[in-house]
N, C-alpha and C. Protein backbone atom coordinates (compact mmCIF):
# COMPACT_ATOMS: atom_id res chain seq x y z
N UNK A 1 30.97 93.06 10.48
CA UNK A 1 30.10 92.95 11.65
C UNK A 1 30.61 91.77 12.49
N UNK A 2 30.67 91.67 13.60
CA UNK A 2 31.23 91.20 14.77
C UNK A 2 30.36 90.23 15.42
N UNK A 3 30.54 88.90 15.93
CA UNK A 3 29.40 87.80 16.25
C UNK A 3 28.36 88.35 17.43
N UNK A 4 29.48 89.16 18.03
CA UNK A 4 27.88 90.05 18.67
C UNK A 4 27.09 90.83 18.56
N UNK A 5 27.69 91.19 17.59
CA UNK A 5 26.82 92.54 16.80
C UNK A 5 25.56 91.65 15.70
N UNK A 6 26.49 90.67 15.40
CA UNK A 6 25.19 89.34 14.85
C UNK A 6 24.03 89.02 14.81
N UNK A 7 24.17 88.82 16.60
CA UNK A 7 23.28 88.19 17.68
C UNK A 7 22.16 89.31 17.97
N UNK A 8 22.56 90.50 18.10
CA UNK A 8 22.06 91.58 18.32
C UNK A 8 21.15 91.89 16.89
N UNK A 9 21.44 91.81 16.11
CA UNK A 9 20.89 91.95 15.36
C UNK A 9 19.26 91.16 14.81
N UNK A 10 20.19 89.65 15.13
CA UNK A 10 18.89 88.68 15.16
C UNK A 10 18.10 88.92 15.96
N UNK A 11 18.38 89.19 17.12
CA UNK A 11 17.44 89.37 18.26
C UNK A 11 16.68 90.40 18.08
N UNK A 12 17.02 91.60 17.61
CA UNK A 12 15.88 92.82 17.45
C UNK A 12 15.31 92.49 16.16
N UNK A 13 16.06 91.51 14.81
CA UNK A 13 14.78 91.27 13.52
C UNK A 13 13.35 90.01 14.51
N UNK A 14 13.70 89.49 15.08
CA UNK A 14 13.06 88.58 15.81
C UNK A 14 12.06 89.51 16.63
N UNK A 15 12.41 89.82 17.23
CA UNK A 15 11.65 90.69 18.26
C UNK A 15 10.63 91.60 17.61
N UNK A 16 11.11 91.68 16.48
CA UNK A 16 9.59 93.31 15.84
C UNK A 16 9.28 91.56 14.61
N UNK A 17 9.61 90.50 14.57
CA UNK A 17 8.61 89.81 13.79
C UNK A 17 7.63 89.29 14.81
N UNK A 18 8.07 89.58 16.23
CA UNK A 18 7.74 88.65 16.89
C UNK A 18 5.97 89.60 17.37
N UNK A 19 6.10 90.80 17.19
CA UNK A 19 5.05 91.96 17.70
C UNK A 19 4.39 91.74 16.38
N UNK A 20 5.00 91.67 15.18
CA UNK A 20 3.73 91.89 13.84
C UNK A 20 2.82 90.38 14.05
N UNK A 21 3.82 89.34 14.49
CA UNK A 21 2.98 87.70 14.86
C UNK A 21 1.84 87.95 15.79
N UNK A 22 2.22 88.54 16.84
CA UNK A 22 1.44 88.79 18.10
C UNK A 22 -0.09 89.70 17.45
N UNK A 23 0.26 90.91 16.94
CA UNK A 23 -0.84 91.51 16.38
C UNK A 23 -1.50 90.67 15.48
N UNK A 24 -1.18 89.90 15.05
CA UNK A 24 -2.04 89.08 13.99
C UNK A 24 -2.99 88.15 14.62
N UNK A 25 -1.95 87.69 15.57
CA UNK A 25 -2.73 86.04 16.05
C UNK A 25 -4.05 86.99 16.61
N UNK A 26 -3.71 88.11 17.49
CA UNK A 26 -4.89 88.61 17.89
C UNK A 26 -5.84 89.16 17.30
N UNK A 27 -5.46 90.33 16.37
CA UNK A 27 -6.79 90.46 15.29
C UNK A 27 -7.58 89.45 14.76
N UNK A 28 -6.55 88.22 14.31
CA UNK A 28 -7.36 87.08 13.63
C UNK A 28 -7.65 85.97 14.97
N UNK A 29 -7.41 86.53 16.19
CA UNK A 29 -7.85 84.99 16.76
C UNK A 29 -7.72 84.11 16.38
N UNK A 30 -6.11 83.91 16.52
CA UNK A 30 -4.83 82.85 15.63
C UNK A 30 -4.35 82.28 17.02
N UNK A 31 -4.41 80.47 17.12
CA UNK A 31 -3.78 80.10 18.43
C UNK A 31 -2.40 80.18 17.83
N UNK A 32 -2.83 79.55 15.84
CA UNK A 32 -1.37 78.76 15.57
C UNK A 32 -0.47 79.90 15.41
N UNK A 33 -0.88 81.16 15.16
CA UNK A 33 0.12 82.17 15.33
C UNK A 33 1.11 82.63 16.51
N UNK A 34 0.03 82.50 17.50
CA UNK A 34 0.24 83.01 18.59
C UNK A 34 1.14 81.73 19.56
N UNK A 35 0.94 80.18 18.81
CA UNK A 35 2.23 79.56 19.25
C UNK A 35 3.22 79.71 18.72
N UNK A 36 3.49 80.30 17.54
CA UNK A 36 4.51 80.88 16.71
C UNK A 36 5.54 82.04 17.51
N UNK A 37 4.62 82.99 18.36
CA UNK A 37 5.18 84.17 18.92
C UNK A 37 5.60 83.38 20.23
N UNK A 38 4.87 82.65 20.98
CA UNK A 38 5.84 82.20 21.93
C UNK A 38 7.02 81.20 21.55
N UNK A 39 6.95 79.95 20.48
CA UNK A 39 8.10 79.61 20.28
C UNK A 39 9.28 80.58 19.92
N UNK A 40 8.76 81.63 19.25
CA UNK A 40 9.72 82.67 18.91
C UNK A 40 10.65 83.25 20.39
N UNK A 41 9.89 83.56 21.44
CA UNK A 41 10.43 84.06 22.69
C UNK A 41 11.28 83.55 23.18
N UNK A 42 11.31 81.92 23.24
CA UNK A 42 11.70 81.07 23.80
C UNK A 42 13.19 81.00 23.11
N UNK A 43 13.07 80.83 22.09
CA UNK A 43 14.31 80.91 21.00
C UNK A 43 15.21 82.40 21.80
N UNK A 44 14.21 83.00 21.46
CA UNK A 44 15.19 84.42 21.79
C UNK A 44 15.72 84.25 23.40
N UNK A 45 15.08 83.84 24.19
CA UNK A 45 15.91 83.51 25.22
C UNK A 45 17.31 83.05 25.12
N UNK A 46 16.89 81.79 24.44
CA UNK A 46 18.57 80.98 24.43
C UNK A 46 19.39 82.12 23.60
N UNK A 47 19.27 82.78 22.54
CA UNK A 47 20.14 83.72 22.27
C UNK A 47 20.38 84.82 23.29
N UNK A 48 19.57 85.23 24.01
CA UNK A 48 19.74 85.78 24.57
C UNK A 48 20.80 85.73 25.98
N UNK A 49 20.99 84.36 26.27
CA UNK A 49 21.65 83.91 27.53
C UNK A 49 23.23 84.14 26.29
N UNK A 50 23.53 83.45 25.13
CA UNK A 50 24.55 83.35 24.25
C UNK A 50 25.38 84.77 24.06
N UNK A 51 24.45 85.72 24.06
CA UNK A 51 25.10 87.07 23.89
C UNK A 51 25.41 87.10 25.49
N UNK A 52 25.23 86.94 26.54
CA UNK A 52 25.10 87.41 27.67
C UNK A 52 27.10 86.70 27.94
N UNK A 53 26.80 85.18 27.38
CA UNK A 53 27.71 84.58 27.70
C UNK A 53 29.01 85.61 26.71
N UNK A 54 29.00 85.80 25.45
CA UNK A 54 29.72 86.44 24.68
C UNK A 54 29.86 87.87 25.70
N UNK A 55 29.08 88.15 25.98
CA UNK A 55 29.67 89.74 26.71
C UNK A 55 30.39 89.38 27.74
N UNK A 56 30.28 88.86 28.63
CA UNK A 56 31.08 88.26 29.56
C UNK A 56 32.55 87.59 29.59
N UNK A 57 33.13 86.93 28.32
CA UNK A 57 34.00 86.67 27.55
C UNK A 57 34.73 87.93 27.28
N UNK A 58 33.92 88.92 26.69
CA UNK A 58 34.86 89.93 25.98
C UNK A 58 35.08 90.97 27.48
N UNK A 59 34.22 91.17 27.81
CA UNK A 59 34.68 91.74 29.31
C UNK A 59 35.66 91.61 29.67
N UNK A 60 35.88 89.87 30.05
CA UNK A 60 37.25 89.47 31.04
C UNK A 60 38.49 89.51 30.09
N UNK A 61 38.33 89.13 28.45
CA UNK A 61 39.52 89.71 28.18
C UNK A 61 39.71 90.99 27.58
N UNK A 62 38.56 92.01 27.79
CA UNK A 62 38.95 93.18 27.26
C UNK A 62 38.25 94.09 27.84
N UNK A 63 38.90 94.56 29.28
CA UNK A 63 38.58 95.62 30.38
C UNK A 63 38.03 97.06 29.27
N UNK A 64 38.56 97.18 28.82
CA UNK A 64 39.05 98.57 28.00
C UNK A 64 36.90 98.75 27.18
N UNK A 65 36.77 97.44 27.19
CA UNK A 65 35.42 97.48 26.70
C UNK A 65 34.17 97.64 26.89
N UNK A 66 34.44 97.82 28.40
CA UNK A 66 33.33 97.54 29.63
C UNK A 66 32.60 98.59 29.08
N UNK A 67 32.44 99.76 28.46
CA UNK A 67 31.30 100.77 28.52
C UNK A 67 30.73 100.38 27.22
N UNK A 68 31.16 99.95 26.38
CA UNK A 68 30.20 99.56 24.91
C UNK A 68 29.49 98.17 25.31
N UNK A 69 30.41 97.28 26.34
CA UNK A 69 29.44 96.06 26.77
C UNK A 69 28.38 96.52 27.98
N UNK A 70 28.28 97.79 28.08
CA UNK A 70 27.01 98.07 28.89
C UNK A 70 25.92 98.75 27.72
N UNK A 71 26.53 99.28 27.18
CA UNK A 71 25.54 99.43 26.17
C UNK A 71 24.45 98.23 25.44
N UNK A 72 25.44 97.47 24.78
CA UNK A 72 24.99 96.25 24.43
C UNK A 72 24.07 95.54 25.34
N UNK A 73 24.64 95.47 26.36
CA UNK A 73 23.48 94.69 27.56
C UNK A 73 22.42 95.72 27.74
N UNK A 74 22.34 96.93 27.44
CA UNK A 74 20.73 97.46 28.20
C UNK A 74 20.17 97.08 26.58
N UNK A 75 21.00 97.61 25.63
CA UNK A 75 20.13 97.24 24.11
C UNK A 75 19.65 95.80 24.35
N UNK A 76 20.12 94.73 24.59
CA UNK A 76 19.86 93.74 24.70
C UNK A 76 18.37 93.50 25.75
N UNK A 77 18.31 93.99 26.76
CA UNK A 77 17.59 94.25 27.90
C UNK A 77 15.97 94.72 27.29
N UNK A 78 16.10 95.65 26.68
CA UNK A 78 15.13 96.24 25.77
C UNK A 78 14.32 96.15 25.25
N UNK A 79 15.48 95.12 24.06
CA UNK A 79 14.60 94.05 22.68
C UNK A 79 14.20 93.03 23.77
N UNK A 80 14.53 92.64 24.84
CA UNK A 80 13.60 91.30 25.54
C UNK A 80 12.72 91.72 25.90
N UNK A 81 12.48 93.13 26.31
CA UNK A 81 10.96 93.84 27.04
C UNK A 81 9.93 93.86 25.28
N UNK A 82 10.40 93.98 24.17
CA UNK A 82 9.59 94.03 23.17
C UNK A 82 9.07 92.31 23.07
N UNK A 83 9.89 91.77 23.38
CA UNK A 83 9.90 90.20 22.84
C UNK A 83 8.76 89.74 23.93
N UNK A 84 8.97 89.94 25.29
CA UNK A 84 8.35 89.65 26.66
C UNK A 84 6.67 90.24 26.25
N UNK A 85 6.56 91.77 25.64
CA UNK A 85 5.23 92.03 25.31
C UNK A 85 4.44 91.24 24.05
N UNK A 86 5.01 91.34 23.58
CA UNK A 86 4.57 90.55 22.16
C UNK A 86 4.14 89.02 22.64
N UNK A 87 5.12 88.45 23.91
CA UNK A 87 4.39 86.93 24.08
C UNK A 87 3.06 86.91 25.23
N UNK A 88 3.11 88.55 26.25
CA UNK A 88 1.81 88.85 26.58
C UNK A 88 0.95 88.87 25.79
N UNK A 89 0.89 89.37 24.35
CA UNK A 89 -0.32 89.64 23.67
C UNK A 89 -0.63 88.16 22.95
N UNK A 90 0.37 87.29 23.02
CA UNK A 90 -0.16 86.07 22.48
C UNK A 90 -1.05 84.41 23.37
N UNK A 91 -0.26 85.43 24.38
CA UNK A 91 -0.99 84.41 25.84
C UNK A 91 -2.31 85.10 25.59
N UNK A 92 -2.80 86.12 25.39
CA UNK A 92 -4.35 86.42 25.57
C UNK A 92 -4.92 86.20 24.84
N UNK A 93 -4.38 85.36 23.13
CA UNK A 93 -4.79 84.68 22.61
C UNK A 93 -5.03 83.10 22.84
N UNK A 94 -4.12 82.52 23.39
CA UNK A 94 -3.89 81.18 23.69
C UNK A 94 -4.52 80.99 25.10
N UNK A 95 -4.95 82.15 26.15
CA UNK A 95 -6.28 81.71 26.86
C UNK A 95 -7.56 81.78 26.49
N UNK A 96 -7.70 82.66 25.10
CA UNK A 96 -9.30 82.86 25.02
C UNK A 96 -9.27 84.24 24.95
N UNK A 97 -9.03 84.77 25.74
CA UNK A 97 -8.90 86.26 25.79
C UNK A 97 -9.11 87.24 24.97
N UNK A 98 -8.79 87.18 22.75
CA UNK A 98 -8.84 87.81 22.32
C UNK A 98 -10.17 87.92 21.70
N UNK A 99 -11.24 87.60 21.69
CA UNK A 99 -12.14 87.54 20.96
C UNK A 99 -13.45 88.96 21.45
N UNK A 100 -12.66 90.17 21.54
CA UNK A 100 -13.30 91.15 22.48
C UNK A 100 -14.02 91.84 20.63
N UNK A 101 -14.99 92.75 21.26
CA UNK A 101 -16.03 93.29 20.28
C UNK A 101 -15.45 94.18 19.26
N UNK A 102 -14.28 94.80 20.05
CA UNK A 102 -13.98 95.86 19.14
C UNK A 102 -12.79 94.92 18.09
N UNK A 103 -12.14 94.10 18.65
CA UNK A 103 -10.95 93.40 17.52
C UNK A 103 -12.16 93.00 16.43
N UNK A 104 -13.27 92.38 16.91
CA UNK A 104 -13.95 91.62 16.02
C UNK A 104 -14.16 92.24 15.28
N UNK A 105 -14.62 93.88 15.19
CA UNK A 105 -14.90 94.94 14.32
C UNK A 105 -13.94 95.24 13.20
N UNK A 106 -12.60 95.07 13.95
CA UNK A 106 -11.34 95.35 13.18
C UNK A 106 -11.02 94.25 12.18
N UNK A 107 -11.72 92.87 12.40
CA UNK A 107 -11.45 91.88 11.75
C UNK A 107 -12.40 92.17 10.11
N UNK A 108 -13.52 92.77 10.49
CA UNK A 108 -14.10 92.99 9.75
C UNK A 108 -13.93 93.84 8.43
N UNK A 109 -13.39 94.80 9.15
CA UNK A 109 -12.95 96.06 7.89
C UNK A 109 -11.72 95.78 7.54
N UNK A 110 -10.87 94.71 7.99
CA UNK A 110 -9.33 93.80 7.63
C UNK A 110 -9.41 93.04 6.02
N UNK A 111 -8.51 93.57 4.95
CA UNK A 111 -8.34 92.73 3.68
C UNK A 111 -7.65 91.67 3.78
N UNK A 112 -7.06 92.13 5.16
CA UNK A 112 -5.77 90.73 4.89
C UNK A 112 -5.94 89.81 5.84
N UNK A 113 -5.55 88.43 5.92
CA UNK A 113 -4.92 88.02 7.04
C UNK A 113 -3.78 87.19 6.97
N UNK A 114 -3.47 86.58 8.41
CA UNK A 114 -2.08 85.70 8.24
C UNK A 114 -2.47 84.22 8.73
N UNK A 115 -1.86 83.25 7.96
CA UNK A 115 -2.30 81.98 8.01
C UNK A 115 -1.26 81.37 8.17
N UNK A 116 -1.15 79.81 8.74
CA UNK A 116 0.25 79.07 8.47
C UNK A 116 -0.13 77.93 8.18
N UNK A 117 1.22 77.06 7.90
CA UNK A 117 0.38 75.73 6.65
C UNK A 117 2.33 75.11 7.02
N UNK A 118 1.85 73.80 6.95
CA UNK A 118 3.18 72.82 6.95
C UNK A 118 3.71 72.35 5.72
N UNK A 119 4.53 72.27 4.85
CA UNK A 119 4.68 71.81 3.38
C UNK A 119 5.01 70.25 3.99
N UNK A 120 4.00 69.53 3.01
CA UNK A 120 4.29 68.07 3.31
C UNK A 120 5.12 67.40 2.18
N UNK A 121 5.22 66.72 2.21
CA UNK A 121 6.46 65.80 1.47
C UNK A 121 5.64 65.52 0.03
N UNK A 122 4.23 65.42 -0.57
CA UNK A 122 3.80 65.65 -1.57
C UNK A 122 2.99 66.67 -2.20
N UNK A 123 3.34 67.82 -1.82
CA UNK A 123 3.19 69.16 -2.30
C UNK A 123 3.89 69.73 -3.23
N UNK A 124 3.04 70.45 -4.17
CA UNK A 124 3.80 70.63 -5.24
C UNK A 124 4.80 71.58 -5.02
N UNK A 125 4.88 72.14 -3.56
CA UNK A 125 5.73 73.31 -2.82
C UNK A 125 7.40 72.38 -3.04
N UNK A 126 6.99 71.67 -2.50
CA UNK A 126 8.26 71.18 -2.39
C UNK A 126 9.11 70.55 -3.08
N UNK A 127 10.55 71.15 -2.55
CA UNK A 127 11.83 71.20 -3.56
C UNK A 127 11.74 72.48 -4.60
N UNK A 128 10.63 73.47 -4.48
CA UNK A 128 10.84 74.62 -5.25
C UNK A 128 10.49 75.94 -4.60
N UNK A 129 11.00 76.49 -5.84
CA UNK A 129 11.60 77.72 -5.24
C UNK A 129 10.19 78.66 -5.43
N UNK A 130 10.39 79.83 -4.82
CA UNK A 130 9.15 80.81 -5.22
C UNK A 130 9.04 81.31 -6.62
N UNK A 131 10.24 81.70 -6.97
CA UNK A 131 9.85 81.78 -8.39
C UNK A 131 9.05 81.17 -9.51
N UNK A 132 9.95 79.46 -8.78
CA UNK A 132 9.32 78.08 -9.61
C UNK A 132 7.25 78.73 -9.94
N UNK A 133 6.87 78.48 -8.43
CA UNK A 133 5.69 78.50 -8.33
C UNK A 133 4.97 79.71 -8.19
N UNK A 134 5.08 81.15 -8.18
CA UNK A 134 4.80 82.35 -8.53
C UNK A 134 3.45 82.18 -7.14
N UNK A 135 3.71 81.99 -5.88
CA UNK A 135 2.66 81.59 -4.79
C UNK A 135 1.55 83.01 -5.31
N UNK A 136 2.12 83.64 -5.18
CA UNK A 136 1.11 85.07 -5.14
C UNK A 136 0.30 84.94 -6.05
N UNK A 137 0.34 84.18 -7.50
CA UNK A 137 -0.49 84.87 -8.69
C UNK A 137 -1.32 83.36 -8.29
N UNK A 138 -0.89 82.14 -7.70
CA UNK A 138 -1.57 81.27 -7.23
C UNK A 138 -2.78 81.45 -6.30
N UNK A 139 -2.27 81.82 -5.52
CA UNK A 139 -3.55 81.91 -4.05
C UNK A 139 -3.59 83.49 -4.09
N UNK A 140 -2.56 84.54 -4.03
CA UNK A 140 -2.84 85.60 -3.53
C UNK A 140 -2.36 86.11 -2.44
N UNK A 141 -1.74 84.60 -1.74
CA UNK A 141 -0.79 84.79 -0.68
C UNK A 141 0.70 85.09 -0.54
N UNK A 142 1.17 86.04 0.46
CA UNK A 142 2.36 85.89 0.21
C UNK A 142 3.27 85.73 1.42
N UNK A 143 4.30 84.69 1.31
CA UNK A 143 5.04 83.84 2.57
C UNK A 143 6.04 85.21 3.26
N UNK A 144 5.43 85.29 4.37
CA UNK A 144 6.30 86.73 4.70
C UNK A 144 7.73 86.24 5.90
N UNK A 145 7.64 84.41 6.10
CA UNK A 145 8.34 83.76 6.94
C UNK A 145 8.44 82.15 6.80
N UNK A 146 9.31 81.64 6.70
CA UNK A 146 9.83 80.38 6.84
C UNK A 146 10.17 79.58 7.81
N UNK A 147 9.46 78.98 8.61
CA UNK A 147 10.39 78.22 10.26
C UNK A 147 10.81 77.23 9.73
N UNK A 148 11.86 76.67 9.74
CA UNK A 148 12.44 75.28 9.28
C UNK A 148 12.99 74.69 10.55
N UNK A 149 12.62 74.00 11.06
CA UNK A 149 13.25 73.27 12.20
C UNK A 149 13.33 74.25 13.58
N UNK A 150 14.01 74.36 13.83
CA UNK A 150 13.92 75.62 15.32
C UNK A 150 14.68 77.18 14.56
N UNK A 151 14.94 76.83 13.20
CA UNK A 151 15.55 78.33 12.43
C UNK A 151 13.85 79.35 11.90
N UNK A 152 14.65 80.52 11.41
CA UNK A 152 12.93 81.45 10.55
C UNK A 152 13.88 81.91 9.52
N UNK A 153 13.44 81.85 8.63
CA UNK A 153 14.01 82.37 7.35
C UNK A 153 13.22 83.79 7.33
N UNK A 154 13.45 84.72 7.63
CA UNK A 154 12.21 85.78 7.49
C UNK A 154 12.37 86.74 6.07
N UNK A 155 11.50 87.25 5.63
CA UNK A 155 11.41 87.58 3.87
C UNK A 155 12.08 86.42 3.01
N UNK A 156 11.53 85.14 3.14
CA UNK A 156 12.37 84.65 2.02
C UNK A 156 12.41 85.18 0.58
N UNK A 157 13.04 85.62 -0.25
CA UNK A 157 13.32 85.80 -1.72
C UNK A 157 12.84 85.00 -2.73
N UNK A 158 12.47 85.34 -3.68
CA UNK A 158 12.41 84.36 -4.93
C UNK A 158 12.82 83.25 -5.09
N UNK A 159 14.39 83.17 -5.05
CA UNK A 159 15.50 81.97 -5.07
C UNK A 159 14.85 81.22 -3.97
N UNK A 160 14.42 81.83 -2.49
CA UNK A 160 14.27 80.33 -1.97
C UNK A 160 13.46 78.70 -2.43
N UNK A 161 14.28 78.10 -1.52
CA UNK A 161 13.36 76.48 -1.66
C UNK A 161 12.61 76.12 -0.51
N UNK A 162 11.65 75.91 -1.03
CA UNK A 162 10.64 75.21 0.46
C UNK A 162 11.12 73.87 0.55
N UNK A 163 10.88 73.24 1.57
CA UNK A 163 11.09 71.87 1.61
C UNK A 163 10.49 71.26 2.66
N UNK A 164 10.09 69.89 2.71
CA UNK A 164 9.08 69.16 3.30
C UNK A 164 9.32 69.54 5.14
N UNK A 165 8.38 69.58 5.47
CA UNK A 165 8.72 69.91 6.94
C UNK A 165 8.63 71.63 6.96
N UNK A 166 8.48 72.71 6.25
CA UNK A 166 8.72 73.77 6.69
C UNK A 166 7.59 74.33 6.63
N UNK A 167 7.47 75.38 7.65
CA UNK A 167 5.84 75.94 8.02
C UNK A 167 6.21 77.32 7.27
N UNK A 168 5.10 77.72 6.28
CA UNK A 168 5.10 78.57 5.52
C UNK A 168 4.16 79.61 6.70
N UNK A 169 4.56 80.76 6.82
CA UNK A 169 3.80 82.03 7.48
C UNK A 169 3.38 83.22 6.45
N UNK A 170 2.45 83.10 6.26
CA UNK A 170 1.55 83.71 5.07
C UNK A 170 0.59 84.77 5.29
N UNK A 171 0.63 86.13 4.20
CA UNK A 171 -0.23 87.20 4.52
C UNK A 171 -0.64 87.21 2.94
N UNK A 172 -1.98 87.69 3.17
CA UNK A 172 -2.92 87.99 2.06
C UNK A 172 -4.23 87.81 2.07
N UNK A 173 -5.10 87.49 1.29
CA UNK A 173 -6.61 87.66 1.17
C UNK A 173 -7.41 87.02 1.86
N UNK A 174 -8.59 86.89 2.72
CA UNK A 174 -8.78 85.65 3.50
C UNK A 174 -9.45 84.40 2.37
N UNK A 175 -9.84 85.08 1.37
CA UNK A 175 -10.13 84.21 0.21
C UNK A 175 -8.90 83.23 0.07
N UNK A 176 -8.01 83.66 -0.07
CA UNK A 176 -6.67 82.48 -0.79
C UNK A 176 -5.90 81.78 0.05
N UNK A 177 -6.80 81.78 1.45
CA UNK A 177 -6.22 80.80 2.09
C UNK A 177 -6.39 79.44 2.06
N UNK A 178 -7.78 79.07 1.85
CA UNK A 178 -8.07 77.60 1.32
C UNK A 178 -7.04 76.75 0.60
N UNK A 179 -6.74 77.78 -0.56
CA UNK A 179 -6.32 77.26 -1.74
C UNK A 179 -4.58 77.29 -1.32
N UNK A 180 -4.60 77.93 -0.67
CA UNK A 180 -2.51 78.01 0.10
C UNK A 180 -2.81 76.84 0.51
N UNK A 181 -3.52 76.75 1.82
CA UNK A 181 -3.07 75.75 2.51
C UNK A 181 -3.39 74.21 1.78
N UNK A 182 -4.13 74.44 0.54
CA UNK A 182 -4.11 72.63 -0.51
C UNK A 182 -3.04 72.73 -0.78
N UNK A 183 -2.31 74.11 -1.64
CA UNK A 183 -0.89 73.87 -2.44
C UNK A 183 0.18 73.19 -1.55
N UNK A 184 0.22 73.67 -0.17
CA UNK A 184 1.01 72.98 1.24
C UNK A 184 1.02 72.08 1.50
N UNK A 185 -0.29 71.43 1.76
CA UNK A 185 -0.55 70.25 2.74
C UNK A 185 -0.88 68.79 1.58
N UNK A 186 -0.51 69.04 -0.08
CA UNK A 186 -0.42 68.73 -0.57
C UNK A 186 -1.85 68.27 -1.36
N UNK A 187 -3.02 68.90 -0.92
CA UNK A 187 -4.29 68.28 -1.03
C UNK A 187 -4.59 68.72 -2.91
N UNK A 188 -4.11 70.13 -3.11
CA UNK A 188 -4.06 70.53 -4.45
C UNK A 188 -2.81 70.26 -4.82
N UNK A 189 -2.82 69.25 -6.21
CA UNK A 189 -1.69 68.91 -6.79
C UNK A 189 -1.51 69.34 -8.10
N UNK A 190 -1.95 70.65 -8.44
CA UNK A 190 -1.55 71.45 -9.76
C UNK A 190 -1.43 72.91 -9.34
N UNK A 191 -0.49 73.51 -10.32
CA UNK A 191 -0.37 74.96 -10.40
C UNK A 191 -1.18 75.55 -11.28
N UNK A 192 -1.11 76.38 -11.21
CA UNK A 192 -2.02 77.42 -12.42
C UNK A 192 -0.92 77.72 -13.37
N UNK A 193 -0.91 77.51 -14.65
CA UNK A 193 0.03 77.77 -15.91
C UNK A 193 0.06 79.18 -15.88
């Protein structure tokens, strides 16, 4: 696979995490989600200018390419109209906007939701891996995303390591969120054996 084929790639896993964020913040009347989906946009911009710059590159030295780099640019074009809706639906969270009768209904008959939580520097999260700490049989929750600095780790695996500073993005029970966000923010300092 080819660095633009890369880019392309990130940009459309980004873009449909960026619509499941958006639906959430709004069902749950989530700001912190819904700043999640616009930092997400924003990101995808700058990749987005990066591929633009990469197509442009391969253009001038490779005429012969011009019809697969039009392709690429409307694909590209596309995933920003998914990315662009998804940060509409999060602005109508972040004005107020979502708290209409019928979501509230939907919130209701909802098992799950999505929560986020910062791992602080004395959490038992940190420096281990998911396996270490089995999060799920803990709270019930399960980390469906990782932001570490301006990066997203998205599905992290077993093997991963959390580490201080990283915002855990979490789906599961609305019960086991309490208890996520102690294991995180370091307030609960034991696991369950």
């Amino acid at each position: 696979m080819n660095r633009l084929e890369e880019m392309l790639l990130e940009l459309k896993d980004t873009s449909e995490f960026m619509v499941d964020l958006a639906y959430s913040s709004l069902i749950y009347d989530n700001e912190e989600i819904a700043e999640e989906v616009i930092f997400l946009g924003d990101k995808m911009e700058e990749l987005s200018l990066k591929i633009q710059e990469h197509v442009i590159e391969i253009g001038m030295s490779k005429p012969e390419e011009i019809a697969r780099i039009v392709v690429m640019i409307r694909l590209q074009a596309s995933i920003m109209s998914i990315a662009d809706a998804a940060k509409s639906i999060a602005d109508i969270v972040m004005r107020g906007l979502g708290k209409h009768p019928v979501i509230a209904m939907s919130i209701k008959e909802s098992e799950t939701t999505i929560t986020v939580a910062k791992v602080a520097k004395d959490s038992v999260l940190n420096g281990r891996t998911f396996a270490d700490v089995r999060l799920r049989t803990q709270c019930g929750m399960f980390v469906i995303a990782i932001k570490r600095d301006r990066e997203y780790i998205f599905g992290p695996h077993k093997e991963t390591k959390m580490e201080e500073g990283d915002i855990l993005i979490a789906k599961g029970p609305e019960e086991g969120v309490q208890v996520f966000k102690a294991l995180v923010d370091g307030t609960d300092k034991e696991l369950l054996s």
